[in-house]
Protein backbone atom coordinates (compact mmCIF):
# COMPACT_ATOMS: atom_id res chain seq x y z
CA UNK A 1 146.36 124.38 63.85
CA UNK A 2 146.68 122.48 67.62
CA UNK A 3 147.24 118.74 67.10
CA UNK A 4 146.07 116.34 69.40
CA UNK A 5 147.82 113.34 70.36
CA UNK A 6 146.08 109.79 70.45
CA UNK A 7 146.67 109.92 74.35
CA UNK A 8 145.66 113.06 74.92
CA UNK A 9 142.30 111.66 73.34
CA UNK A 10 141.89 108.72 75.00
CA UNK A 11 143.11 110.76 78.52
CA UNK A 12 139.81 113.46 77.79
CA UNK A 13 137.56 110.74 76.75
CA UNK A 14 138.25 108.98 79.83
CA UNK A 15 137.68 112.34 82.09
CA UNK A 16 134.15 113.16 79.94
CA UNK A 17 133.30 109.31 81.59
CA UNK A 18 133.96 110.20 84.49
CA UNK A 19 132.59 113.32 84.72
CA UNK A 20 129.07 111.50 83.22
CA UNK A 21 129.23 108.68 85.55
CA UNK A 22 129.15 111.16 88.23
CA UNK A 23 126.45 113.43 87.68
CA UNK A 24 123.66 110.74 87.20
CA UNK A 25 122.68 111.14 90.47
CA UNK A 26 119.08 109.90 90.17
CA UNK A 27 116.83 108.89 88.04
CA UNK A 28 114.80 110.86 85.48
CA UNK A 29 111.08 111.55 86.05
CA UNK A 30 108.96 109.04 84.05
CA UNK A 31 108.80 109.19 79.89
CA UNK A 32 105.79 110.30 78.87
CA UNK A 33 104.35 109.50 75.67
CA UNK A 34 102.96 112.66 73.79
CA UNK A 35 99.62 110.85 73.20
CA UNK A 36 99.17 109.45 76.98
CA UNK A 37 95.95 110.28 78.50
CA UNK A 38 96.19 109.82 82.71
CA UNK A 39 92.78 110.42 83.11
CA UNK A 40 91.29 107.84 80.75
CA UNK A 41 94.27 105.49 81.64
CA UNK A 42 92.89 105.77 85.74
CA UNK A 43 89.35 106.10 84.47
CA UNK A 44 89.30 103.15 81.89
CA UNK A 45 90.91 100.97 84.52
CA UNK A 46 88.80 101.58 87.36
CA UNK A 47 85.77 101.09 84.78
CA UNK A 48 86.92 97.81 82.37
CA UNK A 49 90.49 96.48 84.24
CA UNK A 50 90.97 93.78 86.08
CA UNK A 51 94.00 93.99 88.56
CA UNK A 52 94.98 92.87 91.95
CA UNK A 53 94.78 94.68 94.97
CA UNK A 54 97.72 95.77 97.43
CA UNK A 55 96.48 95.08 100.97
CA UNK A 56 96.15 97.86 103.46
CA UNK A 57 93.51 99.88 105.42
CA UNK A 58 90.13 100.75 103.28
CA UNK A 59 90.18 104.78 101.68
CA UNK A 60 93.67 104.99 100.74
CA UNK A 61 94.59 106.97 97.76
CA UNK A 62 95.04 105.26 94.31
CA UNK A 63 96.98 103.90 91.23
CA UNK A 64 96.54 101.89 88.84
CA UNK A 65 100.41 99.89 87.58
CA UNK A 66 100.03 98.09 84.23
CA UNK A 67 102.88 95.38 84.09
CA UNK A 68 103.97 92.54 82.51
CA UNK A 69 104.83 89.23 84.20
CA UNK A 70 108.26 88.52 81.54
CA UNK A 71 109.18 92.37 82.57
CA UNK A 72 112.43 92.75 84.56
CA UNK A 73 111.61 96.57 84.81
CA UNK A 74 107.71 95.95 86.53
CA UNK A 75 110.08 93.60 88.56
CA UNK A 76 112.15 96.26 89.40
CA UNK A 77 109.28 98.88 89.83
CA UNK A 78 107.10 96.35 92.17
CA UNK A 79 110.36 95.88 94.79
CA UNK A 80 110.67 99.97 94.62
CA UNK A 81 106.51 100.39 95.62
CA UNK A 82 107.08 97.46 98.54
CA UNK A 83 107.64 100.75 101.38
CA UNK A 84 104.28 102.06 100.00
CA UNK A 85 101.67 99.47 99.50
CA UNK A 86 99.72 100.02 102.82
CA UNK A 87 99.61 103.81 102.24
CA UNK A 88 98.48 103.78 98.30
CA UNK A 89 96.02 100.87 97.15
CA UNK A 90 98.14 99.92 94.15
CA UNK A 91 95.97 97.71 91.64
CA UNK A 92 98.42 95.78 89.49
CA UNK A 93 96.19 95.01 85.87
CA UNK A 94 98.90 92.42 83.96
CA UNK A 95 98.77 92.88 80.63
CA UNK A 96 100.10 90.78 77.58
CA UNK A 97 102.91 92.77 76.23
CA UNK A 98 106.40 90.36 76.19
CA UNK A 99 106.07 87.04 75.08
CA UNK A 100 104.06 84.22 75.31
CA UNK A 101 104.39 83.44 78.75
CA UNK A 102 102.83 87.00 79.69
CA UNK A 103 99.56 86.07 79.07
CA UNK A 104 99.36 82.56 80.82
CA UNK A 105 100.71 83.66 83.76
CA UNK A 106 98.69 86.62 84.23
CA UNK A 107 95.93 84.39 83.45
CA UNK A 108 97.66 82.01 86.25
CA UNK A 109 97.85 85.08 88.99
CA UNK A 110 94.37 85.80 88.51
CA UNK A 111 92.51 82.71 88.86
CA UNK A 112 94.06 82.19 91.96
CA UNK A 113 92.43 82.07 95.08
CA UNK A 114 94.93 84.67 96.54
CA UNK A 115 96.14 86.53 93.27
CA UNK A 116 97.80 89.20 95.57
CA UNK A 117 100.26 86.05 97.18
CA UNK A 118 100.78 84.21 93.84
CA UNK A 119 101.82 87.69 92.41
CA UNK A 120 104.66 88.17 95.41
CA UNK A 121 105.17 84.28 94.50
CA UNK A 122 105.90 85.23 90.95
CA UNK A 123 107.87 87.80 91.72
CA UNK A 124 110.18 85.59 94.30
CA UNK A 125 110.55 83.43 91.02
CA UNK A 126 111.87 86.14 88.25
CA UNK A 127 115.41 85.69 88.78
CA UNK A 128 114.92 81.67 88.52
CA UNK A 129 117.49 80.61 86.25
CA UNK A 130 115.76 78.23 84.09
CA UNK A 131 112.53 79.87 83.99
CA UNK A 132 111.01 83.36 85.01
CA UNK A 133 108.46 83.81 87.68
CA UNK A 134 105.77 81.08 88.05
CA UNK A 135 105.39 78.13 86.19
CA UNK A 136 101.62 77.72 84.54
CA UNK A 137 99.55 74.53 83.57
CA UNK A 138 97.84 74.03 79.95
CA UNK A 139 97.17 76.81 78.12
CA UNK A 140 94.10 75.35 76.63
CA UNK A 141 93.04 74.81 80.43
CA UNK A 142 93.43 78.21 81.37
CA UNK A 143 89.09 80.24 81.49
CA UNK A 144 89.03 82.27 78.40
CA UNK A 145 86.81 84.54 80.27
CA UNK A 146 89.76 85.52 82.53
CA UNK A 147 92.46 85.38 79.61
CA UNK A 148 90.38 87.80 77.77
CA UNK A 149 90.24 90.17 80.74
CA UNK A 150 94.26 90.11 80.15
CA UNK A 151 93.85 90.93 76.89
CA UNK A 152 91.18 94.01 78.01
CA UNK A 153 94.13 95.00 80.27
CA UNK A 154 96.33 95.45 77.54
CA UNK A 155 93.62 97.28 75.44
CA UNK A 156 93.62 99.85 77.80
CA UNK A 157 97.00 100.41 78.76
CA UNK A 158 97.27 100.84 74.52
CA UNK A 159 94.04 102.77 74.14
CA UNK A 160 95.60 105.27 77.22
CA UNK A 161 99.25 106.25 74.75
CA UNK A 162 100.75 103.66 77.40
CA UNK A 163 103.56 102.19 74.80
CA UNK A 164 106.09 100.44 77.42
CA UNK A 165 105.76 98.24 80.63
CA UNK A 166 105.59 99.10 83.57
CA UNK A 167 103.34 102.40 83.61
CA UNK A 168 101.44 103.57 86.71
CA UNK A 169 98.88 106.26 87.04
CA UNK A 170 97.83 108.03 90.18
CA UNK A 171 95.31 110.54 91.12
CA UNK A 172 96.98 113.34 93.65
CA UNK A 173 95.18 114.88 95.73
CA UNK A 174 94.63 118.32 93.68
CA UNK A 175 93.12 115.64 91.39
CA UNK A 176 95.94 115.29 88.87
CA UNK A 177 96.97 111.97 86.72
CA UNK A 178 100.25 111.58 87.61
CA UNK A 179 102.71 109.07 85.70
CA UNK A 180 105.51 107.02 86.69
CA UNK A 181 107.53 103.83 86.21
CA UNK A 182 111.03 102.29 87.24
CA UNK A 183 112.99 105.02 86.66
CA UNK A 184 111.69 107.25 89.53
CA UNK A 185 113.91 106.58 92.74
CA UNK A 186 111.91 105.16 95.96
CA UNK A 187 112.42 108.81 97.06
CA UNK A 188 110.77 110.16 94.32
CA UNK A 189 108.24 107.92 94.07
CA UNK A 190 107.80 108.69 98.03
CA UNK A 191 107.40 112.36 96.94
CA UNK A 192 105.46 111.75 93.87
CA UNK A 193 102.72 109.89 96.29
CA UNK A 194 102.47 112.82 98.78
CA UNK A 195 104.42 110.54 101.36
């Protein structure tokens, strides 16, 4: 029977490392949930969501990104869709998913008079140290009618299998629902819109 010294150990764990950290080369394709549904996910948001618009020219193809404001990963997935968003209309729906901030300031985004600029303006603010993204008034103050339409949002994204933040669904152009979230590279996401 081979023994194997405690260096020798150490000196092969170290190589397997290696040998890990260097064939990650990209990201894996979005997780899927066994019980998500892209086509009621796109439908049921084009039908009941409320989201905000990315601007660009009218007739562009679509998707639908279900985030939360507290989210570093919609963070994350909203800087990786920047190169895109005047060749896919992108409608971000916020839902209430995080913590109690999530609702308030989707409820804050929304009710402004540009939601599409106080979004970017959120996102400028998620690294803030002392507090993340945008800073809200009253809760009490804020239109029910328009916090409910959060909670709608988040209805959906749970009605579709959705079961994490940030998930996007888009409709290619052989008419499939197509998932994805932060872990796609910009490349793949480039490829994944037919860019």
């Amino acid at each position: 029977m081979k023994t194997i010294s405690r260096r020798n150990a150490l000196i092969a764990g170290f190589s397997s490392l290696i040998t890990i950290g260097m064939t990650s080369a990209h990201a894996a394709p979005a997780s899927v949930p066994v019980i998500w549904d892209g086509k009621k996910m796109f439908e049921s948001f084009e039908k009941e969501g409320t989201g905000i618009s990315s601007k660009g020219p009218a007739g562009r193809p679509k998707a639908y990104v279900a985030f939360d404001t507290q989210c570093r990963d919609c963070w994350q997935l909203h800087r990786k869709l920047e190169p895109f968003l005047d060749k896919i209309e992108f409608v971000f729906c916020p839902i209430s998913f995080m913590n109690i901030h999530s609702e308030p300031q989707a409820t804050t985004i929304l009710i402004d008079k540009d939601p599409l600029a106080k979004l970017e303006e959120h996102f400028a603010h998620f690294t803030d140290v002392e507090f993340r993204g945008i800073r809200y008034g009253s809760v009490e103050k804020l239109p029910v009618e328009v916090r409910d339409k959060v909670w709608t949002n988040t209805k959906l994204h749970r009605r579709a299998g959705c079961r994490a933040v940030p998930y996007g669904v888009f409709k290619n152009s052989k008419g499939e629902y197509v998932p994805f979230d932060e872990r796609l590279t910009v490349e793949e996401l480039k490829e994944l819109f037919e860019l």
